[in-house]
Protein backbone atom coordinates (compact mmCIF):
# COMPACT_ATOMS: atom_id res chain seq x y z
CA UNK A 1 143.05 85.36 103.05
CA UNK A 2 140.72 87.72 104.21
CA UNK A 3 139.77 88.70 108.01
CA UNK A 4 136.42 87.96 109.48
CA UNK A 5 136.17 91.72 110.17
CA UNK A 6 136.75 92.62 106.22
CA UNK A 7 134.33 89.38 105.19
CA UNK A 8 131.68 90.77 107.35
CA UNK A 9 132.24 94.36 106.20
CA UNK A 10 131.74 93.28 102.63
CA UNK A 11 128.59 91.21 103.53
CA UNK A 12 127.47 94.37 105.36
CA UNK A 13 128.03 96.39 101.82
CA UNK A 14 126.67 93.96 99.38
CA UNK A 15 123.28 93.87 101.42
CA UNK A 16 122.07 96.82 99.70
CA UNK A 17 122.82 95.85 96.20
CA UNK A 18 121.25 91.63 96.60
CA UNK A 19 117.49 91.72 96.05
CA UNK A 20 115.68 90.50 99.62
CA UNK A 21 113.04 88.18 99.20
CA UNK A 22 109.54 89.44 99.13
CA UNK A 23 108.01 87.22 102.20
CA UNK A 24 111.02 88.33 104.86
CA UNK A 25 110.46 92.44 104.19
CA UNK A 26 114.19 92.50 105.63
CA UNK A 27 115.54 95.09 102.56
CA UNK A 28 112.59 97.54 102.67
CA UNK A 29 112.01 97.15 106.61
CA UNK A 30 115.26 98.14 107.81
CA UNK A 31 118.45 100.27 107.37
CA UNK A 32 121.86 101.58 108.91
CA UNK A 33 123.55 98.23 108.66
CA UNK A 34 126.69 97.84 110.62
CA UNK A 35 128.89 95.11 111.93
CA UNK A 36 130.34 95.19 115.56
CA UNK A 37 132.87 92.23 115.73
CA UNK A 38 130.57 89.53 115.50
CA UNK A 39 127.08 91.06 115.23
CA UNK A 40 125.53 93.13 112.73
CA UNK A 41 123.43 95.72 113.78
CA UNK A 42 120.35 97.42 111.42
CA UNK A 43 117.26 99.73 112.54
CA UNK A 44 114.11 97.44 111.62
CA UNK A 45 110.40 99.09 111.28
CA UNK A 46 107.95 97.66 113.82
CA UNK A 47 104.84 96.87 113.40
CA UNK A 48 104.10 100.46 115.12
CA UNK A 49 106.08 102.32 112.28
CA UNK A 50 109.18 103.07 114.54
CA UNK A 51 112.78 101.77 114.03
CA UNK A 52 114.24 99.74 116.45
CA UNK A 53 118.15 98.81 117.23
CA UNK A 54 118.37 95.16 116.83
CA UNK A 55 121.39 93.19 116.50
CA UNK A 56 122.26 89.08 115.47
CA UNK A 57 125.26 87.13 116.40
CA UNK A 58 126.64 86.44 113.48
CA UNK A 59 128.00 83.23 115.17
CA UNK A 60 124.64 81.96 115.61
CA UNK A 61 124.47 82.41 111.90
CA UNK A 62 127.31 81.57 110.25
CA UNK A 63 130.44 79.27 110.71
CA UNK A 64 133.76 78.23 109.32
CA UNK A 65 133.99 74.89 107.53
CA UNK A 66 137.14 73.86 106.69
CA UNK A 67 138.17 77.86 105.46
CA UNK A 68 134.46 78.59 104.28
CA UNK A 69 132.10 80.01 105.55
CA UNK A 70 128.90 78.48 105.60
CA UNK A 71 125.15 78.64 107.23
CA UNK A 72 124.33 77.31 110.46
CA UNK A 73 120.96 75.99 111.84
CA UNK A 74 118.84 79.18 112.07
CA UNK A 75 116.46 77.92 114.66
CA UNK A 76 118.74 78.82 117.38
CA UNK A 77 116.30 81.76 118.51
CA UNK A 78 115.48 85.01 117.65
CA UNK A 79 117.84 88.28 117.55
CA UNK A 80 117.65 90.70 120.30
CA UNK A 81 116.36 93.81 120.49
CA UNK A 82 119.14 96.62 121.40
């Protein structure tokens, strides 16, 4: 079984290598991934041109069913700016 730490640092990998969809500009809009226990952390282009530190809780996003992980309601609110 693996951790939540070595699930989330495999998401964090793979990110680069799934196409993004077009509409959310998420793969060509920001970079430096990371995960910090539950969050993961990327530098996002504003509208301005500069990169920002923004971070999700990954709780917010995701959550164990029965040993698998699956999506929560994503209308929870937006991520915050770091």
């Amino acid at each position: 079984m693996f951790s939540l730490s070595t699930t989330l640092l495999f998401l964090t990998s793979s990110l680069a290598a799934f196409a993004v969809a077009q509409d959310s500009g998420f793969g060509s809009t920001c970079n430096t991934f990371s995960t910090n226990t539950h969050y993961f952390e990327a530098n996002c282009q504003a509208y301005d041109g500069d990169y920002r530190g923004t971070e999700q809780d990954l709780n917010l996003c995701i959550a164990n069913a029965n040993g698998a992980l699956v999506a929560r309601d994503t209308s929870v609110g937006p991520a915050s700016i770091v």
